[in-house]
Protein backbone atom coordinates (compact mmCIF):
# COMPACT_ATOMS: atom_id res chain seq x y z
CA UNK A 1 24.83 3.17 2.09
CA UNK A 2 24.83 3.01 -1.78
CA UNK A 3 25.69 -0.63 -1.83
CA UNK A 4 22.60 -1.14 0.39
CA UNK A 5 20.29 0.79 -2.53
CA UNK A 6 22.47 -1.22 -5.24
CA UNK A 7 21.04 -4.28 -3.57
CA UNK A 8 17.56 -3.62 -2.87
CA UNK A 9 17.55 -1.85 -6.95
CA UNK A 10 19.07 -5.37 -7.72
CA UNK A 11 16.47 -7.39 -5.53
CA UNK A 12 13.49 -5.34 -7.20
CA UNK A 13 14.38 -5.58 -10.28
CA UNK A 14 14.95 -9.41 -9.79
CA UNK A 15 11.62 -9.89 -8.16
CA UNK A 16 9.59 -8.01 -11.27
CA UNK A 17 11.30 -9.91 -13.56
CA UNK A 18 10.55 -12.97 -11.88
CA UNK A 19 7.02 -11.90 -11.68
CA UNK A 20 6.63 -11.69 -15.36
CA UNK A 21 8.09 -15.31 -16.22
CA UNK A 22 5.29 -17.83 -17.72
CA UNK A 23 3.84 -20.17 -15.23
CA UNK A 24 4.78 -23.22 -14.78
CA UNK A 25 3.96 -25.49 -17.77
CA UNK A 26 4.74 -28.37 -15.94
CA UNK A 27 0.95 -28.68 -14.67
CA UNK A 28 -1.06 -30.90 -15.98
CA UNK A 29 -3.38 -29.97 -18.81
CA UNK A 30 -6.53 -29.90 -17.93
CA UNK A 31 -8.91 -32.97 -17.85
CA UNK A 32 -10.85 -32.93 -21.56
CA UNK A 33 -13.34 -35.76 -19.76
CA UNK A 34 -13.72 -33.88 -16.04
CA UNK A 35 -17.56 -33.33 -16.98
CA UNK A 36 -18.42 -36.98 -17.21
CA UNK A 37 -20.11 -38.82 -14.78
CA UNK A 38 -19.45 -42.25 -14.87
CA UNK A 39 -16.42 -44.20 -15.81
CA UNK A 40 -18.49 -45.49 -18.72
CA UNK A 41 -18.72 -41.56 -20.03
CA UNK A 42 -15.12 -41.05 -18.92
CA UNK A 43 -14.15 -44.09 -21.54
CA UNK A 44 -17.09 -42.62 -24.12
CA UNK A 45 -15.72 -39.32 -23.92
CA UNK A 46 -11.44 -40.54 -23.84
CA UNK A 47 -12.31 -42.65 -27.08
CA UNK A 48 -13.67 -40.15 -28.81
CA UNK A 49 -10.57 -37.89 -28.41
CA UNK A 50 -8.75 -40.74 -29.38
CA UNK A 51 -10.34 -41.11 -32.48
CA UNK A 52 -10.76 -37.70 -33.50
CA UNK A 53 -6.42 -37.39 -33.00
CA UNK A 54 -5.87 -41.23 -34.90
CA UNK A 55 -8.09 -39.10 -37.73
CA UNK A 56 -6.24 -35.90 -37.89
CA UNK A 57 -3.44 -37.95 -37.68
CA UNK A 58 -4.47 -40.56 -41.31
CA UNK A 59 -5.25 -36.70 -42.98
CA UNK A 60 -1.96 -35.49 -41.97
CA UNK A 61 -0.46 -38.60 -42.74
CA UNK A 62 -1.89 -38.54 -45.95
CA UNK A 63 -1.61 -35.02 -46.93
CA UNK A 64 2.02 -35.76 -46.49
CA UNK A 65 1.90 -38.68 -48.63
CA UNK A 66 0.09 -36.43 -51.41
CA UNK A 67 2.78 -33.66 -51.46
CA UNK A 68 5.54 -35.88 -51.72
CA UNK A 69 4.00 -38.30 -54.38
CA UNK A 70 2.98 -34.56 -56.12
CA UNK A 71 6.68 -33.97 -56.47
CA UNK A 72 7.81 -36.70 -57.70
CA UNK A 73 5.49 -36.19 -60.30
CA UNK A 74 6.73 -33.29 -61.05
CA UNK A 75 10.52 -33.41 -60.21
CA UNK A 76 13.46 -34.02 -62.73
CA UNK A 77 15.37 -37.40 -62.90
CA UNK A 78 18.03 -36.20 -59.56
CA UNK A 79 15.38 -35.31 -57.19
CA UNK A 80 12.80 -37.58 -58.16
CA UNK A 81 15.07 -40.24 -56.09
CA UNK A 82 15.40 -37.89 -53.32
CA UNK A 83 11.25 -37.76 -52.97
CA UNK A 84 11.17 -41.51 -53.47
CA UNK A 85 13.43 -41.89 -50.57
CA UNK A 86 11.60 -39.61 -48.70
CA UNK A 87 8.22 -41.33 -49.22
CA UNK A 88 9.66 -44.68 -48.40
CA UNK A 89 10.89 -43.50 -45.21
CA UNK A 90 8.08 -41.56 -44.11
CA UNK A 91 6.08 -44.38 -44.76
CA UNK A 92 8.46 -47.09 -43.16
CA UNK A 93 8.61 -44.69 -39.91
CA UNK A 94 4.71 -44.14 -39.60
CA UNK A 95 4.44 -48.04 -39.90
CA UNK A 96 7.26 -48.16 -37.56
CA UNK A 97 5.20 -46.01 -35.15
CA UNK A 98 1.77 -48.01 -35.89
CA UNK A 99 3.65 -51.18 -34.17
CA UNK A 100 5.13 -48.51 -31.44
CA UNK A 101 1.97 -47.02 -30.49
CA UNK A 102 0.12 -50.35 -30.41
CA UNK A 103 2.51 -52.00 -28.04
CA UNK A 104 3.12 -48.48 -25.82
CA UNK A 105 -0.76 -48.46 -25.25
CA UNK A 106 -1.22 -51.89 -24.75
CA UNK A 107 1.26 -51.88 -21.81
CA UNK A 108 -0.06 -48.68 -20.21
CA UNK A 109 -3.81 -50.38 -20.09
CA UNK A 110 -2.36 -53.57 -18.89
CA UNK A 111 -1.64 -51.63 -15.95
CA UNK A 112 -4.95 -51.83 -15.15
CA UNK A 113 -6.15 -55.23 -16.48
CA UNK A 114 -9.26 -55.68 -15.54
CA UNK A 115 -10.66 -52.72 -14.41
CA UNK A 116 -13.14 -50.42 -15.87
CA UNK A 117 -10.53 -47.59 -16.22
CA UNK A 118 -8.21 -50.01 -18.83
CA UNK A 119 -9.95 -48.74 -21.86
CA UNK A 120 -9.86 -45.10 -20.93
CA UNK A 121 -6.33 -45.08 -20.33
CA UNK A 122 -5.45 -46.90 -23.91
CA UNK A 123 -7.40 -44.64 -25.45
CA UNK A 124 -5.50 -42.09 -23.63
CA UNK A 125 -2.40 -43.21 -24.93
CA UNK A 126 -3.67 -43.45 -28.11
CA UNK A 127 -4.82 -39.49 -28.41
CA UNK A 128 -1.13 -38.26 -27.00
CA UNK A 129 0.78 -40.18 -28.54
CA UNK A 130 -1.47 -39.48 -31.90
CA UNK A 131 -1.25 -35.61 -30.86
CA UNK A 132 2.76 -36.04 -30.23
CA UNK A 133 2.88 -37.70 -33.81
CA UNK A 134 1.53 -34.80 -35.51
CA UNK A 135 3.75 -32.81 -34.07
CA UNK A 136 6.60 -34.80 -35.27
CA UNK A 137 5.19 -35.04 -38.43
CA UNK A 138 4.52 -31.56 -38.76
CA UNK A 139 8.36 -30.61 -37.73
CA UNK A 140 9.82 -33.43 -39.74
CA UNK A 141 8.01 -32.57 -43.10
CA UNK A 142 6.83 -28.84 -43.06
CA UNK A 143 8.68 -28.55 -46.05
CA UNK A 144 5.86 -30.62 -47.90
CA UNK A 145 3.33 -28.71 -46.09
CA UNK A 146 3.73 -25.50 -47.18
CA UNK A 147 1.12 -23.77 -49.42
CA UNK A 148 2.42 -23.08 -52.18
């Protein structure tokens, strides 16, 4: 009989557990356009998000750009090359990424070539793969982003 109450303790505790795991976060964010009407709003409203993310993008970008060129200002003769570097790669990558993002979002709309829907889904591409970029640059060079 114990083993019985050792199994259903076991099962209990298993189920609560379970119970208090996150959901899923493989759904789908939800739609930032669902309130428009027409596909002309749904491609008003997606380029807008597109453009607000390509513009937090240039000021993160750029605030990068500022922090770096800010220490090698103000960095001895050794790590003055080490900043340099760093610039030239960051800005060799985010060019690298231009090209990437340009082609990537071109292909996704030419899925749709033609239709009414092709813009909204390039500008779709453009805000996540602007949103992902942040992210990388945020990750990549928080050291240059903290406040000092």
């Amino acid at each position: 009989m114990p083993s019985v109450f050792r199994l259903i303790a076991v099962l209990c505790l298993a189920t609560a557990v379970w119970s208090q795991q996150p959901p899923d976060s493989k759904k789908p964010p939800a739609d930032p356009c669902a309130a428009a009407q027409s596909q002309m709003e749904i491609t008003e409203c997606w380029g807008k998000l597109a453009n607000k993310a390509e513009t937090d993008l240039t000021t993160l970008y750029q605030k990068i750009q500022k922090a770096i060129q800010a220490r090698i200002a103000s960095e001895d003769s050794q790590l003055k090359g080490y900043e340099q570097r760093a610039l030239a790669k960051l800005n060799a990558a985010q060019l690298a990424w231009t090209h990437y993002r340009d082609a990537q979002c071109d292909a996704a709309g030419q899925q749709y070539e033609g239709g009414t829907i092709e813009p909204s889904v390039e500008s779709g591409c453009h805000k996540e793969l602007a949103d992902q970029r942040m992210k990388e640059l945020r990750d990549t060079y928080a050291i240059y982003l903290k406040v000092k």
